[in-house]
N, C-alpha and C. Protein backbone atom coordinates (compact mmCIF):
# COMPACT_ATOMS: atom_id res chain seq x y z
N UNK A 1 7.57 38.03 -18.68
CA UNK A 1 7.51 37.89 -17.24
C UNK A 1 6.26 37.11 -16.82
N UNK A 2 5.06 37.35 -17.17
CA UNK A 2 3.97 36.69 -16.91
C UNK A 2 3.98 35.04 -16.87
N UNK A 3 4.67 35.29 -18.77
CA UNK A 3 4.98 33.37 -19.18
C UNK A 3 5.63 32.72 -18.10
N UNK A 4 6.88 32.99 -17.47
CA UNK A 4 7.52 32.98 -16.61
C UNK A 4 7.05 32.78 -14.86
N UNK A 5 5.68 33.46 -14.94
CA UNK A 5 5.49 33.03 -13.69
C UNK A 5 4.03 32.10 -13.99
N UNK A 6 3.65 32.09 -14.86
CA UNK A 6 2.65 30.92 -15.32
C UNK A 6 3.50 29.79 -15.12
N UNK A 7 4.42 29.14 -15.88
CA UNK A 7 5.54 28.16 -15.75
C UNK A 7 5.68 28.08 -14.47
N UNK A 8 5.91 28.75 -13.37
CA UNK A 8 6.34 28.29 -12.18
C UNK A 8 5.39 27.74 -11.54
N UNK A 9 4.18 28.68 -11.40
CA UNK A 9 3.02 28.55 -10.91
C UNK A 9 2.29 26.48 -11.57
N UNK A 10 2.71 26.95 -12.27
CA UNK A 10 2.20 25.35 -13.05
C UNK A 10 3.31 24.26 -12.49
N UNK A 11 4.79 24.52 -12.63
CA UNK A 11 5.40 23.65 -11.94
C UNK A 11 5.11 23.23 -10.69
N UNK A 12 5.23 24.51 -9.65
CA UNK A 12 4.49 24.79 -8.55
C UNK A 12 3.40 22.99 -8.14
N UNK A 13 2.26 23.68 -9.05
CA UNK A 13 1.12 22.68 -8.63
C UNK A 13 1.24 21.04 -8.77
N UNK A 14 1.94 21.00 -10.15
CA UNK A 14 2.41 19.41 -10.87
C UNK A 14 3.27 19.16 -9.48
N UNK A 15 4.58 19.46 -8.64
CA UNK A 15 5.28 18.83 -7.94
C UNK A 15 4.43 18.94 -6.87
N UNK A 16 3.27 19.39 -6.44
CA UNK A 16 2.43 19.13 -4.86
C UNK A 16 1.53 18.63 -4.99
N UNK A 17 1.26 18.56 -6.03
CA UNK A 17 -0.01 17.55 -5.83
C UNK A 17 0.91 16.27 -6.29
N UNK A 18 1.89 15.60 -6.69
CA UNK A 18 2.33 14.75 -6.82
C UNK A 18 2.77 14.41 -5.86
N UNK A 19 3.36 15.15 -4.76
CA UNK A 19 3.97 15.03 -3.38
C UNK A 19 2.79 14.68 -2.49
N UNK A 20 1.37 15.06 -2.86
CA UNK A 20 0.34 14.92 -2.20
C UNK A 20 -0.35 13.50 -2.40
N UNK A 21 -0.06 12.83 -3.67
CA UNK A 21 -0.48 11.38 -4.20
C UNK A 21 0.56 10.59 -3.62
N UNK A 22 1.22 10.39 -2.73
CA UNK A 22 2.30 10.07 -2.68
C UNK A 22 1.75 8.33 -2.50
N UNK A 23 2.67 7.33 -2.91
CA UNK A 23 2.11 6.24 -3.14
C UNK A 23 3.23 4.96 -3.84
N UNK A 24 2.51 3.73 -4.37
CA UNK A 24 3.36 3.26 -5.56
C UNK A 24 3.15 1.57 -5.53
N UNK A 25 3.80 0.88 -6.21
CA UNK A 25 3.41 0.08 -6.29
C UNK A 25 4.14 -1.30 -4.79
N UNK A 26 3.49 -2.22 -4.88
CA UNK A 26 3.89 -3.28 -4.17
C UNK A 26 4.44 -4.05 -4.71
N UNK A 27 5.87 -5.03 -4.67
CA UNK A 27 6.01 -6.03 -5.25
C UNK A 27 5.89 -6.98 -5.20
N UNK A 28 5.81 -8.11 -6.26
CA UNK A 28 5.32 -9.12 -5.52
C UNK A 28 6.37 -9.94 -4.76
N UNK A 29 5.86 -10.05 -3.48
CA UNK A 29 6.69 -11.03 -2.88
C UNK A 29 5.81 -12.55 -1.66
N UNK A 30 6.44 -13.34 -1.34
CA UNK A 30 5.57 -14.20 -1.02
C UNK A 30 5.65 -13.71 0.96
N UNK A 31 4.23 -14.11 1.35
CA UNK A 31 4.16 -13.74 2.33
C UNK A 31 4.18 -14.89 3.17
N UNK A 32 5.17 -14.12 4.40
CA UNK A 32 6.06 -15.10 5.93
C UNK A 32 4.90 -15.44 6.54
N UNK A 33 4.18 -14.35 7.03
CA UNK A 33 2.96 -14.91 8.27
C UNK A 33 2.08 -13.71 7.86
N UNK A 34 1.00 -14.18 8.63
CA UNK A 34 -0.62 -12.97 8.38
C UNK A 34 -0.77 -12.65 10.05
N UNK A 35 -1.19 -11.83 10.23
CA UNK A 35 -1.79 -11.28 11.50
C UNK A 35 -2.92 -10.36 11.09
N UNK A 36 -3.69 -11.35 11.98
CA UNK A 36 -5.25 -10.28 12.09
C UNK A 36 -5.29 -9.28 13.25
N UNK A 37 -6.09 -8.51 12.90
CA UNK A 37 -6.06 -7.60 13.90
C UNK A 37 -7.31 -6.65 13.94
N UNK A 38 -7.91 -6.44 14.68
CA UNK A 38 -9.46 -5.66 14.89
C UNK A 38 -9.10 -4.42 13.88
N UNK A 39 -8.64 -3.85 13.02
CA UNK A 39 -8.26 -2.99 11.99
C UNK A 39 -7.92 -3.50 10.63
N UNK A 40 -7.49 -4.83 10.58
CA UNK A 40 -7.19 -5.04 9.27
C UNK A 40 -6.01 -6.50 9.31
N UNK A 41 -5.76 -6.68 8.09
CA UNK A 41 -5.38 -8.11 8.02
C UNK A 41 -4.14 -7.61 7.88
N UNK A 42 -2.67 -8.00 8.23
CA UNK A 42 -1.11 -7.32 8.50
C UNK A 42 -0.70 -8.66 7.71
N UNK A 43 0.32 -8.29 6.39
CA UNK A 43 1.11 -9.42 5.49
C UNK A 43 2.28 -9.04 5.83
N UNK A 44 2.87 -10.19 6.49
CA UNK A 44 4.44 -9.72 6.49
C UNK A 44 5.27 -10.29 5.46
N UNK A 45 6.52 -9.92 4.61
CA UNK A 45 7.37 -10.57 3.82
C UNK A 45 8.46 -9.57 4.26
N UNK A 46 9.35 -10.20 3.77
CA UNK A 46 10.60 -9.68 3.52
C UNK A 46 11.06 -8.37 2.24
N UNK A 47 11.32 -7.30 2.50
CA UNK A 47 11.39 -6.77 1.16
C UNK A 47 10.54 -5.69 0.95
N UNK A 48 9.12 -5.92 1.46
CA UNK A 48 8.22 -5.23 1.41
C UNK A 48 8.60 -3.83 0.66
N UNK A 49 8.69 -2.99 -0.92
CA UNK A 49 8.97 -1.17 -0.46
C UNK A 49 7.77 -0.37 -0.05
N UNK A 50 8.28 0.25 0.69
CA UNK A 50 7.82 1.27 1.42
C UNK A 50 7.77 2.82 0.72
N UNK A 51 6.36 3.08 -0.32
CA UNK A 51 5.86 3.92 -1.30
C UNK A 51 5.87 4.97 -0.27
N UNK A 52 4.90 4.88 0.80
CA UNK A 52 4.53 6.13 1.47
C UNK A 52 5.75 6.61 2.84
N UNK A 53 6.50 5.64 3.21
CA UNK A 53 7.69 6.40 4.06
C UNK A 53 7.14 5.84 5.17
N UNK A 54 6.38 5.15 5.34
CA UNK A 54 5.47 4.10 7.08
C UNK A 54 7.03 4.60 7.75
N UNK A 55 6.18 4.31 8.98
CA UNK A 55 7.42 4.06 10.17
C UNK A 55 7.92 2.19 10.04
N UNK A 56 7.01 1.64 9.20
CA UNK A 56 7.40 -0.06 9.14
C UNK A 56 7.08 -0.19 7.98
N UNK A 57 7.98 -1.29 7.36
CA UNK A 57 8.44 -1.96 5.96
C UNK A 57 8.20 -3.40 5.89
N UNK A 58 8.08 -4.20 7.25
CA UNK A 58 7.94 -5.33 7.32
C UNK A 58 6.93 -6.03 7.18
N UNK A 59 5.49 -5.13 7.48
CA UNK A 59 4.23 -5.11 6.83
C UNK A 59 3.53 -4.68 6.12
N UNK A 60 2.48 -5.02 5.62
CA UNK A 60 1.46 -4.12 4.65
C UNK A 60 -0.29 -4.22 5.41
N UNK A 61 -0.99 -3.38 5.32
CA UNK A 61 -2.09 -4.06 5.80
C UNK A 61 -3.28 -3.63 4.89
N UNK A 62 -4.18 -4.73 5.14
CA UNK A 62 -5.30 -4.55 3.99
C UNK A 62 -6.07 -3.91 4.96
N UNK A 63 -7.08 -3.06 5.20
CA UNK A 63 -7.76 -2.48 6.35
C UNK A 63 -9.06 -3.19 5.97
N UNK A 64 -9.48 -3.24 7.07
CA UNK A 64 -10.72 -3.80 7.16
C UNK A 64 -12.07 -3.28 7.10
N UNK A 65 -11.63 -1.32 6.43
CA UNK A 65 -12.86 -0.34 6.09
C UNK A 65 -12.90 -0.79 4.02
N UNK A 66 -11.89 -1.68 3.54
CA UNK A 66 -11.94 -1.91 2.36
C UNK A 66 -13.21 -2.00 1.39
N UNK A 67 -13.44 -1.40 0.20
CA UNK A 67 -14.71 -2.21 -0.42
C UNK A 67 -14.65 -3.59 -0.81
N UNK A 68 -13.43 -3.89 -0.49
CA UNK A 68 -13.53 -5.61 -0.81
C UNK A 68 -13.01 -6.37 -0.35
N UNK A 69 -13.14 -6.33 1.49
CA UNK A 69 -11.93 -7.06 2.34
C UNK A 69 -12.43 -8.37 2.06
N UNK A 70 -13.59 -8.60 2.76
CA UNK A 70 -14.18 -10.21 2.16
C UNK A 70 -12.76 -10.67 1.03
N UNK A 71 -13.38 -10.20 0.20
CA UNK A 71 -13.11 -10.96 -1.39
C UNK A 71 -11.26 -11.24 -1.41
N UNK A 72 -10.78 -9.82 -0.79
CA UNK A 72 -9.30 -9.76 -0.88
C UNK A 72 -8.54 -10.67 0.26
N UNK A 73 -9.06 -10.49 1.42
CA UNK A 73 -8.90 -11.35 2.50
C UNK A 73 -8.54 -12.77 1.81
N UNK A 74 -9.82 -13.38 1.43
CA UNK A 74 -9.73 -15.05 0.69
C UNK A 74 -8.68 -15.16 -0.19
N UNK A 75 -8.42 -14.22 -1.19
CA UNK A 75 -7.32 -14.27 -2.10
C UNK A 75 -6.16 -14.35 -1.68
N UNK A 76 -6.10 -13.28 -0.37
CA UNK A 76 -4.75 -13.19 0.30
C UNK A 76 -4.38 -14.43 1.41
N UNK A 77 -5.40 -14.90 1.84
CA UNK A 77 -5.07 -16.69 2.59
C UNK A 77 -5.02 -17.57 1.76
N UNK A 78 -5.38 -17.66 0.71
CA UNK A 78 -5.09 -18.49 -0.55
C UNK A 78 -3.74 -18.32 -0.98
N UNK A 79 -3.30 -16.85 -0.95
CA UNK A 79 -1.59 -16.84 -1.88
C UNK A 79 -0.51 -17.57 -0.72
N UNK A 80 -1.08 -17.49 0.90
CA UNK A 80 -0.15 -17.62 1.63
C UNK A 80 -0.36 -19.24 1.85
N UNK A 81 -1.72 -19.75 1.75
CA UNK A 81 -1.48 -21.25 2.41
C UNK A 81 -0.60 -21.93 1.06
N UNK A 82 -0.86 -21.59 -0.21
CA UNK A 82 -0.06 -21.90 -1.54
C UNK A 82 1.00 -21.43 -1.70
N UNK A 83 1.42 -20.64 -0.53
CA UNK A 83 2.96 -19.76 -1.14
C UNK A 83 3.24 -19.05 -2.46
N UNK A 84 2.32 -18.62 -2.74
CA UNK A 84 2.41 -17.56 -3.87
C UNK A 84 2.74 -16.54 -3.25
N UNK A 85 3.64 -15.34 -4.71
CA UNK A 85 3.73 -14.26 -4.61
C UNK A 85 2.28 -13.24 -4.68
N UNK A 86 2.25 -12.27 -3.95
CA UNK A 86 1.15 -11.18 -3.55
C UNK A 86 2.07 -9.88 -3.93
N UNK A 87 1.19 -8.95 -4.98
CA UNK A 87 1.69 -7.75 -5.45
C UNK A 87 0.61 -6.76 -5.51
N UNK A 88 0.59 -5.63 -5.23
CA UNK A 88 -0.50 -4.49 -5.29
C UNK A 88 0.09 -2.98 -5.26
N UNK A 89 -0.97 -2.37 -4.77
CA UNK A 89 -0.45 -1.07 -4.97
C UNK A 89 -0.90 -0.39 -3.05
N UNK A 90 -0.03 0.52 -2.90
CA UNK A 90 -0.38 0.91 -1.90
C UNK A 90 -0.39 2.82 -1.76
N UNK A 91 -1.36 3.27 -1.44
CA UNK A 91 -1.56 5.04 -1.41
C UNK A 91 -1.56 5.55 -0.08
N UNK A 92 -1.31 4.90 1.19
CA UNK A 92 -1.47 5.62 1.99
C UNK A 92 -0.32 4.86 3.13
N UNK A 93 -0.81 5.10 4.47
CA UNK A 93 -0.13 4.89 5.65
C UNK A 93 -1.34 4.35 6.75
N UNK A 94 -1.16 3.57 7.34
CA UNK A 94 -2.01 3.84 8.62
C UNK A 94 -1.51 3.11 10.05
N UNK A 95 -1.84 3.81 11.48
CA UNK A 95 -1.52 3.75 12.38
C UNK A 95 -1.79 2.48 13.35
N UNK A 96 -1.00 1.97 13.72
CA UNK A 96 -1.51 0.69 14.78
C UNK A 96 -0.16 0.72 15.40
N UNK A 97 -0.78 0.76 16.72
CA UNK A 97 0.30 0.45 17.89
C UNK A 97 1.78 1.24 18.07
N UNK A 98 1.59 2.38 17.27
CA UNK A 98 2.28 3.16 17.60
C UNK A 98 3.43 3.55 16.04
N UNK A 99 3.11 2.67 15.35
CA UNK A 99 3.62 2.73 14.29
C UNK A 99 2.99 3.12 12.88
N UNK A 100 3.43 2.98 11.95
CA UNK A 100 2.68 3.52 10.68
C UNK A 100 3.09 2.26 9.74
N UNK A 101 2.19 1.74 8.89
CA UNK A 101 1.93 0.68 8.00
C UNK A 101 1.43 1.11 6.41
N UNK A 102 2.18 0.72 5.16
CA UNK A 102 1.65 0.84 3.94
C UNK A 102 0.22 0.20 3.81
N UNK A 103 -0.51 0.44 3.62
CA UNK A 103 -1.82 -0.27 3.47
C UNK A 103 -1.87 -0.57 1.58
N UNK A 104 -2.70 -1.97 1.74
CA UNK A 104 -2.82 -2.20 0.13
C UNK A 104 -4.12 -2.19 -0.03
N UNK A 105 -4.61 -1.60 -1.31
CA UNK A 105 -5.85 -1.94 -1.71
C UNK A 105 -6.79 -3.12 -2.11
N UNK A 106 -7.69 -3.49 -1.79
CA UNK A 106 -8.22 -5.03 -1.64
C UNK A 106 -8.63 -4.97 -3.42
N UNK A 107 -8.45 -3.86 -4.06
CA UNK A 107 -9.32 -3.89 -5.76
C UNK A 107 -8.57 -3.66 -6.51
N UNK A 108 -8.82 -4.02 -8.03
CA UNK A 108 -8.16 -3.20 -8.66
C UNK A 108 -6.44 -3.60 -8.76
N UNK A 109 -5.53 -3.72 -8.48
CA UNK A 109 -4.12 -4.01 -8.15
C UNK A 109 -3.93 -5.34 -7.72
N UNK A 110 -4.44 -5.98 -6.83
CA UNK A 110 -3.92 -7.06 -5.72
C UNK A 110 -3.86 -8.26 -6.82
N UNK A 111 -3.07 -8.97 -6.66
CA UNK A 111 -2.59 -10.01 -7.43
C UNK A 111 -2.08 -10.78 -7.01
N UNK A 112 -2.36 -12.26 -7.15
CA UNK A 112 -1.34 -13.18 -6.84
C UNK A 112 -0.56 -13.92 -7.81
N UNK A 113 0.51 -14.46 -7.96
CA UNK A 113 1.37 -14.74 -8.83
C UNK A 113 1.94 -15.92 -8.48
C-alpha cells in the first residue's frame, strides 16, 4: 500500500510540474512582417505553433526585458530583410492589447536558417 501511494505521489509531481513547464519548440518559419512595440519586437509568419496555448498564433514576441534583445533583435532583422527561416524555443505567454503572445527567447535556441 505505501509502494502504491509513493507511485502516485511521484506520478502526481512528474505530470505538474510538467504541466507547470509548459512550453516547446518554435519552427522554423520565415517571417511576413516585424512590429515593434514599447514591450518587445512581434514576428509574424504563418504557421507559427502555439507551445503555451496564447490567445494568438500569428505572432511571437521577443520581449524587450531579454538578456539579449540587442544581439537577437539584429539577428532577427537580418533573417527577415534576407528572408530566412527563424526557429527557437518559446516558455511562456505574454500580454499586449488584450491578447496573449508566445514569446521567444533571444539565447540559447534562436536560429536562423
Amino acid at each position: 500500500m505505501l509502494k502504491k501511494l509513493c507511485v502516485t505521489i511521484t506520478l502526481f509531481f512528474a505530470f505538474w510540474s510538467a504541466s507547470a513547464d509548459a512550453g516547446g519548440p518554435l519552427t522554423a518559419r520565415v517571417i511576413d512582417r516585424l512590429a515593434f512595440n514599447s514591450g518587445g519586437l512581434f514576428l509574424y509568419a504563418s504557421g507559427w505553433p502555439n507551445p503555451n496555448s496564447c490567445t494568438r498564433s500569428d505572432a511571437i514576441v521577443l520581449l524587450d526585458t531579454d538578456i539579449n534583445y540587442d544581439k537577437a533583435y539584429a539577428l532577427i532583422l537580418t533573417a527577415f530583410a534576407s528572408g530566412k527561416m527563424v526557429r527557437g524555443y518559446s516558455d511562456g505567454c505574454t500580454s499586449f492589447d488584450g491578447h496573449t503572445y508566445n514569446t521567444i527567447r533571444g539565447f540559447k535556441y534562436l536560429q536562423v536558417e
